[in-house]
C-alpha atoms as a PDB file:
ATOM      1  CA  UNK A   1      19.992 -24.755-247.067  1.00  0.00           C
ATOM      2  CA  UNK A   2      19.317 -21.430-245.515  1.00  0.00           C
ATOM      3  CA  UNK A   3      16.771 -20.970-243.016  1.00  0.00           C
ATOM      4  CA  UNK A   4      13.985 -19.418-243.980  1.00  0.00           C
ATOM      5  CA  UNK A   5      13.933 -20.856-247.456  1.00  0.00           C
ATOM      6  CA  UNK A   6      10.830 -21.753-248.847  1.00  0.00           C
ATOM      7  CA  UNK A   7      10.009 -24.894-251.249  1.00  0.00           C
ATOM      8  CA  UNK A   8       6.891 -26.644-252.693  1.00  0.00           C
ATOM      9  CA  UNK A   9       7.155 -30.065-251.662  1.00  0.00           C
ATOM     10  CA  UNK A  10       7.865 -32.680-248.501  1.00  0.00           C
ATOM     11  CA  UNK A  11      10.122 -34.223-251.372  1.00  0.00           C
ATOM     12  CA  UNK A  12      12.206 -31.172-252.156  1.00  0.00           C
ATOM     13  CA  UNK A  13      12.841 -30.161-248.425  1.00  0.00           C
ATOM     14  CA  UNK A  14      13.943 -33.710-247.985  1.00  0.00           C
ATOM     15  CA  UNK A  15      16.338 -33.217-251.464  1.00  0.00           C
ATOM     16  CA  UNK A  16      17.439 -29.949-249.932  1.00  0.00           C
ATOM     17  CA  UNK A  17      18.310 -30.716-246.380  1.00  0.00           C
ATOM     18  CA  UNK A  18      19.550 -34.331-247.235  1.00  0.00           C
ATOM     19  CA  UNK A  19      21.160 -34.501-250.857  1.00  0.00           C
ATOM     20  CA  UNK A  20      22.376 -37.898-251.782  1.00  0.00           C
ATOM     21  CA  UNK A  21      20.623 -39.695-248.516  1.00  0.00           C
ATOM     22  CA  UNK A  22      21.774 -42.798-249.984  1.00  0.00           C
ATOM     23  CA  UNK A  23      25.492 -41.924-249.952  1.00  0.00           C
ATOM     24  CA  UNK A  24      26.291 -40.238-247.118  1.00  0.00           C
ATOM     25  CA  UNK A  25      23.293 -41.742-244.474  1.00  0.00           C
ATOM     26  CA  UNK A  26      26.275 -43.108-242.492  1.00  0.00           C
ATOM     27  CA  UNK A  27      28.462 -40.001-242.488  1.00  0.00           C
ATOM     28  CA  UNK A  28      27.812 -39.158-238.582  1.00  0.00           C
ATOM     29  CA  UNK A  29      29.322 -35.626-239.281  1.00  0.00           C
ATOM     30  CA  UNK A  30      27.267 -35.061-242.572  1.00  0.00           C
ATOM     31  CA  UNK A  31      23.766 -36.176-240.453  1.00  0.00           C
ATOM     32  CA  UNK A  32      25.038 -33.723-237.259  1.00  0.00           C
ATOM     33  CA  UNK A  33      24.678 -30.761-239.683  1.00  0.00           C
ATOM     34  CA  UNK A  34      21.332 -31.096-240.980  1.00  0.00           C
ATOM     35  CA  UNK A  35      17.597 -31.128-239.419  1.00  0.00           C
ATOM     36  CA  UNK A  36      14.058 -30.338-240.148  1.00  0.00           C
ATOM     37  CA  UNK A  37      12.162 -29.253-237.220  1.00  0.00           C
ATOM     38  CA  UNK A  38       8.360 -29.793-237.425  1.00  0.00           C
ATOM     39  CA  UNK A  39       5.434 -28.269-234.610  1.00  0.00           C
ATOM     40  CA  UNK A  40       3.296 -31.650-235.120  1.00  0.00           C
ATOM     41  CA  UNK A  41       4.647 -35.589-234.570  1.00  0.00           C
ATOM     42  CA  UNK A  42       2.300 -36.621-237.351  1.00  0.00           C
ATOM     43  CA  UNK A  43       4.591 -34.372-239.736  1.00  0.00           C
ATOM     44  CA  UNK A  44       7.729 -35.709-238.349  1.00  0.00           C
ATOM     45  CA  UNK A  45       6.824 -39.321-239.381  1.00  0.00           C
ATOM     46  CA  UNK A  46       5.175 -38.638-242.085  1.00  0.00           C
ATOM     47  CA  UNK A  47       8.984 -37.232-242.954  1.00  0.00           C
ATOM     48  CA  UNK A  48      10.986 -40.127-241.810  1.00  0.00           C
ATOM     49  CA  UNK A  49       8.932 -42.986-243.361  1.00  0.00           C
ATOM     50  CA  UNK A  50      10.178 -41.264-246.459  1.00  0.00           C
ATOM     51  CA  UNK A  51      13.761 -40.886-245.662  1.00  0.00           C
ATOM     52  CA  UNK A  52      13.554 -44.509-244.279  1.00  0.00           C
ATOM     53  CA  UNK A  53      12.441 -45.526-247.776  1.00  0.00           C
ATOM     54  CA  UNK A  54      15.199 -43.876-249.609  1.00  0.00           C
ATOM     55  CA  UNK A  55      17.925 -45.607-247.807  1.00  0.00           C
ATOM     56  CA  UNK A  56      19.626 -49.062-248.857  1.00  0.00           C
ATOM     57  CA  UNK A  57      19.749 -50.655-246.092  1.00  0.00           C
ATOM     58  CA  UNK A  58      17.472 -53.211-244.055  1.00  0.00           C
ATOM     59  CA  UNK A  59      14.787 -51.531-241.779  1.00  0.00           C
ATOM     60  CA  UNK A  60      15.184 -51.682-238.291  1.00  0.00           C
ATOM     61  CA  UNK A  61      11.962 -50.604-235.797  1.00  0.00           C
ATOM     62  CA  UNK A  62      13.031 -50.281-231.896  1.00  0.00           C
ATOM     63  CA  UNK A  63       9.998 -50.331-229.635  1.00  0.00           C
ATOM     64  CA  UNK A  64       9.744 -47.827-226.263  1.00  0.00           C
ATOM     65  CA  UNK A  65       8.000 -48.478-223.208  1.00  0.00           C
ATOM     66  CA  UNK A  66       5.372 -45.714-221.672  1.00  0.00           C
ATOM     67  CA  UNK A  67       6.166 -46.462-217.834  1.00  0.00           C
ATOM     68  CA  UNK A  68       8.768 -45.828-215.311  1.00  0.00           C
ATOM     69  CA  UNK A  69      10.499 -48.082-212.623  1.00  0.00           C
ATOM     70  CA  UNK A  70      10.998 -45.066-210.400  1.00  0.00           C
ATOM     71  CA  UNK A  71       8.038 -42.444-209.665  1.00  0.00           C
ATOM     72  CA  UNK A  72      10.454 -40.076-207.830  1.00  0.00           C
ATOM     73  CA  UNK A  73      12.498 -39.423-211.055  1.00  0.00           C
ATOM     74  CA  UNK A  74       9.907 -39.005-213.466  1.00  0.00           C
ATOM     75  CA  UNK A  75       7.821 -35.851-214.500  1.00  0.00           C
ATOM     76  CA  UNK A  76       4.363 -36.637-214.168  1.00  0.00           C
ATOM     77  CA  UNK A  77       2.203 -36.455-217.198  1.00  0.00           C
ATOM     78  CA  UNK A  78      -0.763 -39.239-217.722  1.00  0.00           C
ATOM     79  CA  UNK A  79       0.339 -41.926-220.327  1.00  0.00           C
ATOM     80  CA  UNK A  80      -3.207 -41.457-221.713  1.00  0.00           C
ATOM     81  CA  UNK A  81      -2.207 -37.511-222.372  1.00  0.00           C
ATOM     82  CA  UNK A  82       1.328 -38.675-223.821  1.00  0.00           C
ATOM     83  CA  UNK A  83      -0.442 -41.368-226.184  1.00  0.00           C
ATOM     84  CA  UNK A  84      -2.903 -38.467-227.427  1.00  0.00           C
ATOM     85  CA  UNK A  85       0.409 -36.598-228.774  1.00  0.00           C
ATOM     86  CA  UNK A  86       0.743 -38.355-232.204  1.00  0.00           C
ATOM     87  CA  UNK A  87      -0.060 -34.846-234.468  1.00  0.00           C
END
């Protein structure tokens, strides 16, 4: 899809970046050529609950951590601000 293009729907971006999700989910090559950038994190999940849904295969969810072992290495922005950044 060229950039710039414009269309109506979440569901028809998601047709038009990703045809045939189903088929070629596991294509690493296929997936390196496509994306959909978004300015909030609300819209980006919003997005991939929807492409999760589409695809045949069992669920997975992988949780992260919001701390650090090492203070030194780490840039410093409160975990309160970095838990406000959800939209």
């Amino acid at each position: 899809m060229p950039c710039g293009q414009i269309v109506n729907s979440p569901d028809k971006l998601l047709s038009k970046v990703y045809p045939n999700i189903q088929q070629n989910f596991k294509d690493q090559d296929w997936l390196s050529q496509r994306a959909i950038l978004a300015s909030r994190n609300g819209v980006v999940e919003k997005l991939n609950v929807t492409i999760q849904k589409q695809l045949p295969e069992q669920e997975y969810a992988y949780k992260s951590i919001d701390c650090i072992f090492n203070d030194d290495e780490a840039v410093q922005y409160p975990i309160e601000f970095l838990n406000s950044i959800d939209s």
